[in-house]
C-alpha atoms as a PDB file:
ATOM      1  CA  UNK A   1       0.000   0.000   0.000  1.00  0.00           C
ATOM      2  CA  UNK A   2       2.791   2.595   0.896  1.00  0.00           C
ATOM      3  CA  UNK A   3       5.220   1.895  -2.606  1.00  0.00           C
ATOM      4  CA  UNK A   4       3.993   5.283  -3.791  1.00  0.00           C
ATOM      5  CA  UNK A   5       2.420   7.464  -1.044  1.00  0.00           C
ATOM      6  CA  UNK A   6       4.691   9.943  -0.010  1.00  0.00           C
ATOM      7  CA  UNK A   7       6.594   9.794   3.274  1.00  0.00           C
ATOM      8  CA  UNK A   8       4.546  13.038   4.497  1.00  0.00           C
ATOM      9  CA  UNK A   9       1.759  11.367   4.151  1.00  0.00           C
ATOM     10  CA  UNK A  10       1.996   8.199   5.744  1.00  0.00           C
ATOM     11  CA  UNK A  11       3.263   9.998   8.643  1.00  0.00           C
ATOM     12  CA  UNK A  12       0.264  11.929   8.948  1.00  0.00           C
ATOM     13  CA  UNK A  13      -2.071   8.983   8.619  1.00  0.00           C
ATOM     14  CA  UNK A  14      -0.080   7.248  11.386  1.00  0.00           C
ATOM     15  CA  UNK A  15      -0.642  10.366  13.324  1.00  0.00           C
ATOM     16  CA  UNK A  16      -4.508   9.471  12.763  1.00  0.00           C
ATOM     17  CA  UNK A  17      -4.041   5.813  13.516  1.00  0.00           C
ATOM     18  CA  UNK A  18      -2.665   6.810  17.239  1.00  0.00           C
ATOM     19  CA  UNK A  19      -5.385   9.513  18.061  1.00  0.00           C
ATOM     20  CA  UNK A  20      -7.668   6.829  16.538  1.00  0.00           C
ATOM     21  CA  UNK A  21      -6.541   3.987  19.473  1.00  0.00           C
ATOM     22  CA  UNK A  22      -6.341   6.280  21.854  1.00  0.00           C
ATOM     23  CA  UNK A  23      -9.898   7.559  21.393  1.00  0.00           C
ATOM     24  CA  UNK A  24     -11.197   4.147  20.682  1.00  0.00           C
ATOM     25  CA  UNK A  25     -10.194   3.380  24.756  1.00  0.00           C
ATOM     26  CA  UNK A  26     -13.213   5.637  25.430  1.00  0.00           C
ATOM     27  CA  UNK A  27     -15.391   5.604  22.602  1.00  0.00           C
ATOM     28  CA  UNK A  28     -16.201   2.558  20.342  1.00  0.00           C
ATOM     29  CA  UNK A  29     -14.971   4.217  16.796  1.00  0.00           C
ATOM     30  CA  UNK A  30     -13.718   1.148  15.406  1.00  0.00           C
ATOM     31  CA  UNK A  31     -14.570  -2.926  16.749  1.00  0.00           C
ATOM     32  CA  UNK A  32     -11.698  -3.689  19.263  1.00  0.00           C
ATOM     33  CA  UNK A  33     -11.200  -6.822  17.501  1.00  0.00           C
ATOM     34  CA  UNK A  34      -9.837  -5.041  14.425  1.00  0.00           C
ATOM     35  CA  UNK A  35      -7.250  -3.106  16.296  1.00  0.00           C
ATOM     36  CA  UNK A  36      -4.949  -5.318  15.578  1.00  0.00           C
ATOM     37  CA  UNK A  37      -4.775  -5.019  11.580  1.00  0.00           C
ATOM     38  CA  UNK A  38      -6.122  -1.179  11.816  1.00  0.00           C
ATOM     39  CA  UNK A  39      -3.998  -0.688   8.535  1.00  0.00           C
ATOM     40  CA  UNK A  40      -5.241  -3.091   6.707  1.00  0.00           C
ATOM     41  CA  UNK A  41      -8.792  -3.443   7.906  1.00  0.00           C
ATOM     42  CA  UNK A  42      -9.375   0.828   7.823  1.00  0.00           C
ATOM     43  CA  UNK A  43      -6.469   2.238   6.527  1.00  0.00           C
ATOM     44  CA  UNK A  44      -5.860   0.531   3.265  1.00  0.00           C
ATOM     45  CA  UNK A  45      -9.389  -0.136   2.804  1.00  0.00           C
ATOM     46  CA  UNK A  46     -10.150   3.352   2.599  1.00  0.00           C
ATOM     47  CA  UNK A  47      -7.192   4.261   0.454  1.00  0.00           C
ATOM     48  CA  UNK A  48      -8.174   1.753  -2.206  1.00  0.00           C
ATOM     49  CA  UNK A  49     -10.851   4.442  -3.385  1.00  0.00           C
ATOM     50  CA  UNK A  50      -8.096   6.940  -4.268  1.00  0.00           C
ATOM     51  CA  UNK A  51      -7.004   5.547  -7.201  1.00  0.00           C
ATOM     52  CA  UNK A  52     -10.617   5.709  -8.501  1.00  0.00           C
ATOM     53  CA  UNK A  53     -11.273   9.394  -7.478  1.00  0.00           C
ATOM     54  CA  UNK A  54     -11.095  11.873 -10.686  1.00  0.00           C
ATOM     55  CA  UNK A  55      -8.019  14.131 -10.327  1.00  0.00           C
ATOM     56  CA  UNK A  56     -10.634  17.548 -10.996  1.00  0.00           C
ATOM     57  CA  UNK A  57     -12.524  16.529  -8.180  1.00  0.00           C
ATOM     58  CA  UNK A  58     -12.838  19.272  -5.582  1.00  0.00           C
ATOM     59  CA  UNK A  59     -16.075  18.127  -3.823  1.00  0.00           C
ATOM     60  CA  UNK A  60     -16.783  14.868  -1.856  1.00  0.00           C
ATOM     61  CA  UNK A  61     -19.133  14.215   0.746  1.00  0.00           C
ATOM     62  CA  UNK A  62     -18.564  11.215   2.906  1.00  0.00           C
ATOM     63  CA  UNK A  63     -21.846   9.989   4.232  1.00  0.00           C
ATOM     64  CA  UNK A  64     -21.788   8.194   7.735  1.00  0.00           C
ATOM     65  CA  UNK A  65     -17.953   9.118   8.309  1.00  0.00           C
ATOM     66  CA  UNK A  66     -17.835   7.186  11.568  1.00  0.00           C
ATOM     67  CA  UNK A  67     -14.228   7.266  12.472  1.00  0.00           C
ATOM     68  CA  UNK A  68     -12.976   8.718   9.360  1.00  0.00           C
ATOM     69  CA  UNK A  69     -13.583   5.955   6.947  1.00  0.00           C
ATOM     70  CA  UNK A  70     -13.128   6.381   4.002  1.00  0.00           C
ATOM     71  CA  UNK A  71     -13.744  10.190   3.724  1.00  0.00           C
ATOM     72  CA  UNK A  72     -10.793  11.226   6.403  1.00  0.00           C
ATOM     73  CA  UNK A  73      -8.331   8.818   4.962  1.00  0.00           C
ATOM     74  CA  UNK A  74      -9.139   9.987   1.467  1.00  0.00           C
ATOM     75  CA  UNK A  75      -8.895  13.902   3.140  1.00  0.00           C
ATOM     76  CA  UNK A  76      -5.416  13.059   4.286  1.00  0.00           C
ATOM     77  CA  UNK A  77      -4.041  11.855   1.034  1.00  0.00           C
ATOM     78  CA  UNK A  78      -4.706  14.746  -0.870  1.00  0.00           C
ATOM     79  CA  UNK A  79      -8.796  14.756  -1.993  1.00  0.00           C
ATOM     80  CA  UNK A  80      -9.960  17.968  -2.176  1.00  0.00           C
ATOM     81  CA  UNK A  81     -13.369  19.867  -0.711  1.00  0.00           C
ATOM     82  CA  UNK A  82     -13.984  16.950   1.749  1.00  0.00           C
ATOM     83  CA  UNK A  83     -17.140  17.097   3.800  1.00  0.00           C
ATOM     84  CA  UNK A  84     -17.526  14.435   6.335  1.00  0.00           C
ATOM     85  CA  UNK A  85     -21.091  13.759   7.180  1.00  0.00           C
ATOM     86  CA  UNK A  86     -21.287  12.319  11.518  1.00  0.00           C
ATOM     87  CA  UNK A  87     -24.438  12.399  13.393  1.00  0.00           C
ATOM     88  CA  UNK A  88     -23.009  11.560  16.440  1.00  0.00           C
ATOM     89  CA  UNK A  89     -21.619  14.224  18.366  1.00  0.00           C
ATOM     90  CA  UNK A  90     -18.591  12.063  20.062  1.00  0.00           C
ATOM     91  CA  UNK A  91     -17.177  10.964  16.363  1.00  0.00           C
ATOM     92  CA  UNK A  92     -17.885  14.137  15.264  1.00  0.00           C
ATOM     93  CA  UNK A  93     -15.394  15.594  17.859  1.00  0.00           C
ATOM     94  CA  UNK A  94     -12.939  12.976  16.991  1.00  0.00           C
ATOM     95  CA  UNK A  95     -13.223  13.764  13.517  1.00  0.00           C
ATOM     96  CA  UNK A  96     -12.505  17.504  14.514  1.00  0.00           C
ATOM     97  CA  UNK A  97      -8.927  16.331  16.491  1.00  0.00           C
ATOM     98  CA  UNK A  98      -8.216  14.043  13.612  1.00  0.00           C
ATOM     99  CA  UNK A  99      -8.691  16.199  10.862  1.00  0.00           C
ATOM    100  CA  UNK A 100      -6.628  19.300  13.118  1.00  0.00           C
ATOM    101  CA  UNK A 101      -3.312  16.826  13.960  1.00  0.00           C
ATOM    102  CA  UNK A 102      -3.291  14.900  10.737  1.00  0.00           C
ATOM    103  CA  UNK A 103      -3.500  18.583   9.019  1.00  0.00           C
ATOM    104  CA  UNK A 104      -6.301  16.942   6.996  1.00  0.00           C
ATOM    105  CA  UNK A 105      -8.267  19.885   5.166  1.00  0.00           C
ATOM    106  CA  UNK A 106     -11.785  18.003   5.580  1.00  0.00           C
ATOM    107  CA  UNK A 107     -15.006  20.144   7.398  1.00  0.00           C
ATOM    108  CA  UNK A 108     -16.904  17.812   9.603  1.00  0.00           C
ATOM    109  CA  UNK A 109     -20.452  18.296   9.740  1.00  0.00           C
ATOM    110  CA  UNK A 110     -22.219  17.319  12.841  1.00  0.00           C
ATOM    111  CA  UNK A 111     -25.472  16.393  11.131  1.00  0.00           C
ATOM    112  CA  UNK A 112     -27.743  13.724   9.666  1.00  0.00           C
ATOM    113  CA  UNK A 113     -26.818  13.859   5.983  1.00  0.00           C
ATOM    114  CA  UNK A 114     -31.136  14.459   5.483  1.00  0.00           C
ATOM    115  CA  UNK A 115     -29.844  18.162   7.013  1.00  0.00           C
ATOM    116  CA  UNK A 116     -26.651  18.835   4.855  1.00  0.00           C
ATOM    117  CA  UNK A 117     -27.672  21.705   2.459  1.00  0.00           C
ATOM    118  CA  UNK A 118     -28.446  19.767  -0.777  1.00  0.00           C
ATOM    119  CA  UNK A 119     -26.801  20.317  -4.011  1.00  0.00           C
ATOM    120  CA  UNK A 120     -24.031  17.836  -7.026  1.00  0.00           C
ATOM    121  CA  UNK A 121     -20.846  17.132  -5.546  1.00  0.00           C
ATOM    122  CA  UNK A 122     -18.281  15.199  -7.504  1.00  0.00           C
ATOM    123  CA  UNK A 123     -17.724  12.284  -5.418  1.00  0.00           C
ATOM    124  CA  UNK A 124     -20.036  10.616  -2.539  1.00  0.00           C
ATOM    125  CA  UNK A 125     -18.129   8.093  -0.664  1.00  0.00           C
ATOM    126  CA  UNK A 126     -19.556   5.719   2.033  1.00  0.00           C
ATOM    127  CA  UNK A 127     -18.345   2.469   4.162  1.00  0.00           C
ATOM    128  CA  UNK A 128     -21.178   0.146   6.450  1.00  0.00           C
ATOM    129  CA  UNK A 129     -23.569   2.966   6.517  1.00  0.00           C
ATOM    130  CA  UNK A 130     -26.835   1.373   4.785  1.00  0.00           C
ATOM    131  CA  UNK A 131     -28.366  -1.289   2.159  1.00  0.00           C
ATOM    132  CA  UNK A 132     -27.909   0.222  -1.574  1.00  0.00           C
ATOM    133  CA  UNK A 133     -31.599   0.692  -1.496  1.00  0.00           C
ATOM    134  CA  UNK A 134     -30.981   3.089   1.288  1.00  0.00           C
ATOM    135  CA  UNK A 135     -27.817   4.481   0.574  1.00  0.00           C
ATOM    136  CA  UNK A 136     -28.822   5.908  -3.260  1.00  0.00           C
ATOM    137  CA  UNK A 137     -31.811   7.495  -1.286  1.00  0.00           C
ATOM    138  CA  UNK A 138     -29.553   9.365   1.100  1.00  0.00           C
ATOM    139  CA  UNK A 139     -26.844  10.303  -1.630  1.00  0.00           C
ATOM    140  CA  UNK A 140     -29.733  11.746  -3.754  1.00  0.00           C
ATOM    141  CA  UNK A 141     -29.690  15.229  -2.954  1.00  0.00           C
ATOM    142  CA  UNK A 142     -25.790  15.201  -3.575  1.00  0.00           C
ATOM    143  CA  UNK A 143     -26.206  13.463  -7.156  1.00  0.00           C
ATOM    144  CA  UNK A 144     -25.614  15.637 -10.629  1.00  0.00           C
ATOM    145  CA  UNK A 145     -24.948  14.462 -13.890  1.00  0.00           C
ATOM    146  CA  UNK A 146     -21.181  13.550 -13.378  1.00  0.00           C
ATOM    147  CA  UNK A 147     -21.488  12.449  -9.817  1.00  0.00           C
ATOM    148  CA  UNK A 148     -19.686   8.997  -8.863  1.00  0.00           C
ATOM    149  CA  UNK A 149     -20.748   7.067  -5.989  1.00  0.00           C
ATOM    150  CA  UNK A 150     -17.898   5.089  -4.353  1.00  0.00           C
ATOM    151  CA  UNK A 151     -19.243   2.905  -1.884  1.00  0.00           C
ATOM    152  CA  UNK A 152     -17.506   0.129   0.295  1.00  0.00           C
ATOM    153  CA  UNK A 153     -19.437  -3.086   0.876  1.00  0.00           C
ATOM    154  CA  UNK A 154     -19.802  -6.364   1.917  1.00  0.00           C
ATOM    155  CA  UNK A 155     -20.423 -10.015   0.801  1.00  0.00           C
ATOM    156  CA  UNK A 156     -23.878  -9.357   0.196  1.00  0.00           C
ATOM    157  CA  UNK A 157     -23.811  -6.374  -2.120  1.00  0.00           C
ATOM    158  CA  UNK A 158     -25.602  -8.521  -5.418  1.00  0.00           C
ATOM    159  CA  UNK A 159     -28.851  -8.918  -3.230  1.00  0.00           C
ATOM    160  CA  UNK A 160     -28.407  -5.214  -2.295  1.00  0.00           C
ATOM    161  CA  UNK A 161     -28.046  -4.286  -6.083  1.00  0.00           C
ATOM    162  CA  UNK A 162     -31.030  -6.332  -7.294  1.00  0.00           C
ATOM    163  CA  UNK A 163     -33.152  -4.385  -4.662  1.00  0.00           C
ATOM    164  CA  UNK A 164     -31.524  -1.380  -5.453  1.00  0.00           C
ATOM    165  CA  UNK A 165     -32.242  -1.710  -8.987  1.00  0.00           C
ATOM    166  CA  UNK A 166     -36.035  -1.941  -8.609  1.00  0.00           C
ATOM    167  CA  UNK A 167     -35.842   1.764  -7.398  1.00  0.00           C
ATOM    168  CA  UNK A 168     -32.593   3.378  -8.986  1.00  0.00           C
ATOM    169  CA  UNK A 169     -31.469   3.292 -12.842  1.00  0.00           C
ATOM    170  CA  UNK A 170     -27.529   3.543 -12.651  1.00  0.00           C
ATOM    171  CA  UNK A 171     -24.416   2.304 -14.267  1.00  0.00           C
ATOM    172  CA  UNK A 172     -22.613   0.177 -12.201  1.00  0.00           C
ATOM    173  CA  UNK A 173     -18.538  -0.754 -11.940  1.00  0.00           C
ATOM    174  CA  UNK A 174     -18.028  -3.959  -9.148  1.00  0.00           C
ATOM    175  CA  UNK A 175     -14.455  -4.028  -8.030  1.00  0.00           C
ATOM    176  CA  UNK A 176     -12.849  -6.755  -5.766  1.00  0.00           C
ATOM    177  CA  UNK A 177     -11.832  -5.246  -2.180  1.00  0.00           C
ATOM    178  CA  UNK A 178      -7.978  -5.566  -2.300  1.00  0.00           C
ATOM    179  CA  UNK A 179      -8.156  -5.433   1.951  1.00  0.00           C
ATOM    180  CA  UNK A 180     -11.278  -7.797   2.308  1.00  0.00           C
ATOM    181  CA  UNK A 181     -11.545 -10.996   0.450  1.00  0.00           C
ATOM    182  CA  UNK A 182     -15.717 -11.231   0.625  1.00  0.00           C
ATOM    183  CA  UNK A 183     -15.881  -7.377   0.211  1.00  0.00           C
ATOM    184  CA  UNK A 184     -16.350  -4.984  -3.021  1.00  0.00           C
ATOM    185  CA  UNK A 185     -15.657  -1.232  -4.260  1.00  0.00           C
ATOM    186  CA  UNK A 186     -19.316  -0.377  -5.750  1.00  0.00           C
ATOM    187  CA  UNK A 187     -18.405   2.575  -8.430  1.00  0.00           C
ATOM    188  CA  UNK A 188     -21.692   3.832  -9.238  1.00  0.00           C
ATOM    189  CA  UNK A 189     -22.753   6.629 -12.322  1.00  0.00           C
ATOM    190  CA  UNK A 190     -25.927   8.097 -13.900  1.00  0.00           C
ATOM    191  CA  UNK A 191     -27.837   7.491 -11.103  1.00  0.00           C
ATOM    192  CA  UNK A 192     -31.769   8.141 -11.387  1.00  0.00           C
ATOM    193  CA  UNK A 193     -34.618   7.783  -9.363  1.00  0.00           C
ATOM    194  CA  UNK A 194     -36.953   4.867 -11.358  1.00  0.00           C
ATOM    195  CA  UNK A 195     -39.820   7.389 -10.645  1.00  0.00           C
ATOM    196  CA  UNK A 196     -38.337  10.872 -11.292  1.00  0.00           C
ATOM    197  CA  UNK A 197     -37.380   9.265 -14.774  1.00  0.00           C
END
């Protein structure tokens, strides 16, 4: 993962992994069970989606950023116009510290993503947040024309995208995980509402 990220960095994402362990002693941010493999498990799954971000792209919103995944990771490696999207107000002060040591230029918004003032962005990222079904509806009022949805899922994600599909027209790009064997990078494009069409 680190052959060609520069040394400045990694450094600042292993200043996020350390706040990250140390905050995870008082609030759960990430299952203690993963601790362990926090590079591989967070770290490198989030930075798989930079490859597939367009270099133009100055706007992402990060829906469900938890502990910074993948929208802080992706914030830290260079992504411009980063919004992470937290509901709860103990990640979303974590977020805050992260984002202020790792020098990360992200803006964390302490909101549902139903609140966030509406309008295209370039890129909508999200990680365990929702079903497809779901997760399309709550991206919706970020979508425009040349929006791409990058979402990280699990081993279920072809019943998710036949129930998606009954609601949603989109063009869809299924990518093996390279940090989870049973997991997939959804790239989604030209998505539409089945009933706004």
């Amino acid at each position: 993962m680190t052959e060609n990220v520069p040394r400045g960095t990694i450094e600042r994402l292993e200043t996020f992994v350390a706040l990250l362990l140390t905050w995870n002693k008082r609030i759960n941010l990430i299952s203690k069970t993963t601790e362990p493999d926090v590079w591989r498990r967070h770290i490198l799954d989030s930075a798989q989606l930079y490859p597939l971000i367009p270099q133009n792209c100055s706007s992402l919103v990060d829906l469900g950023s938890g502990a910074g995944f993948p929208g802080l990771v992706l914030s830290i490696m260079g992504v411009r116009g980063v919004r992470l999207v937290e509901s709860d107000a103990r990640k979303a002060a974590f977020l805050r510290e992260a984002a202020r040591v790792s020098q990360a230029g992200a803006q964390i918004l302490n909101q549902r993503s139903e609140k966030v003032t509406p309008g295209p962005v370039d890129v909508i990222t999200a990680r365990a947040l929702a079903p497809m079904p779901e997760l399309l509806a709550l991206a919706q009022p970020f979508l425009g024309p040349k929006t791409i949805c990058l979402f990280l899922k699990g081993q279920h994600i072809d019943a998710e995208l036949t129930q998606a599909h009954k609601m949603w027209r989109m063009q869809v790009d299924l990518r093996p995980s390279r940090s989870d064997p049973s997991g997939s990078v959804v790239r989604v494009r030209e998505v539409s509402n089945v009933n706004s069409v």
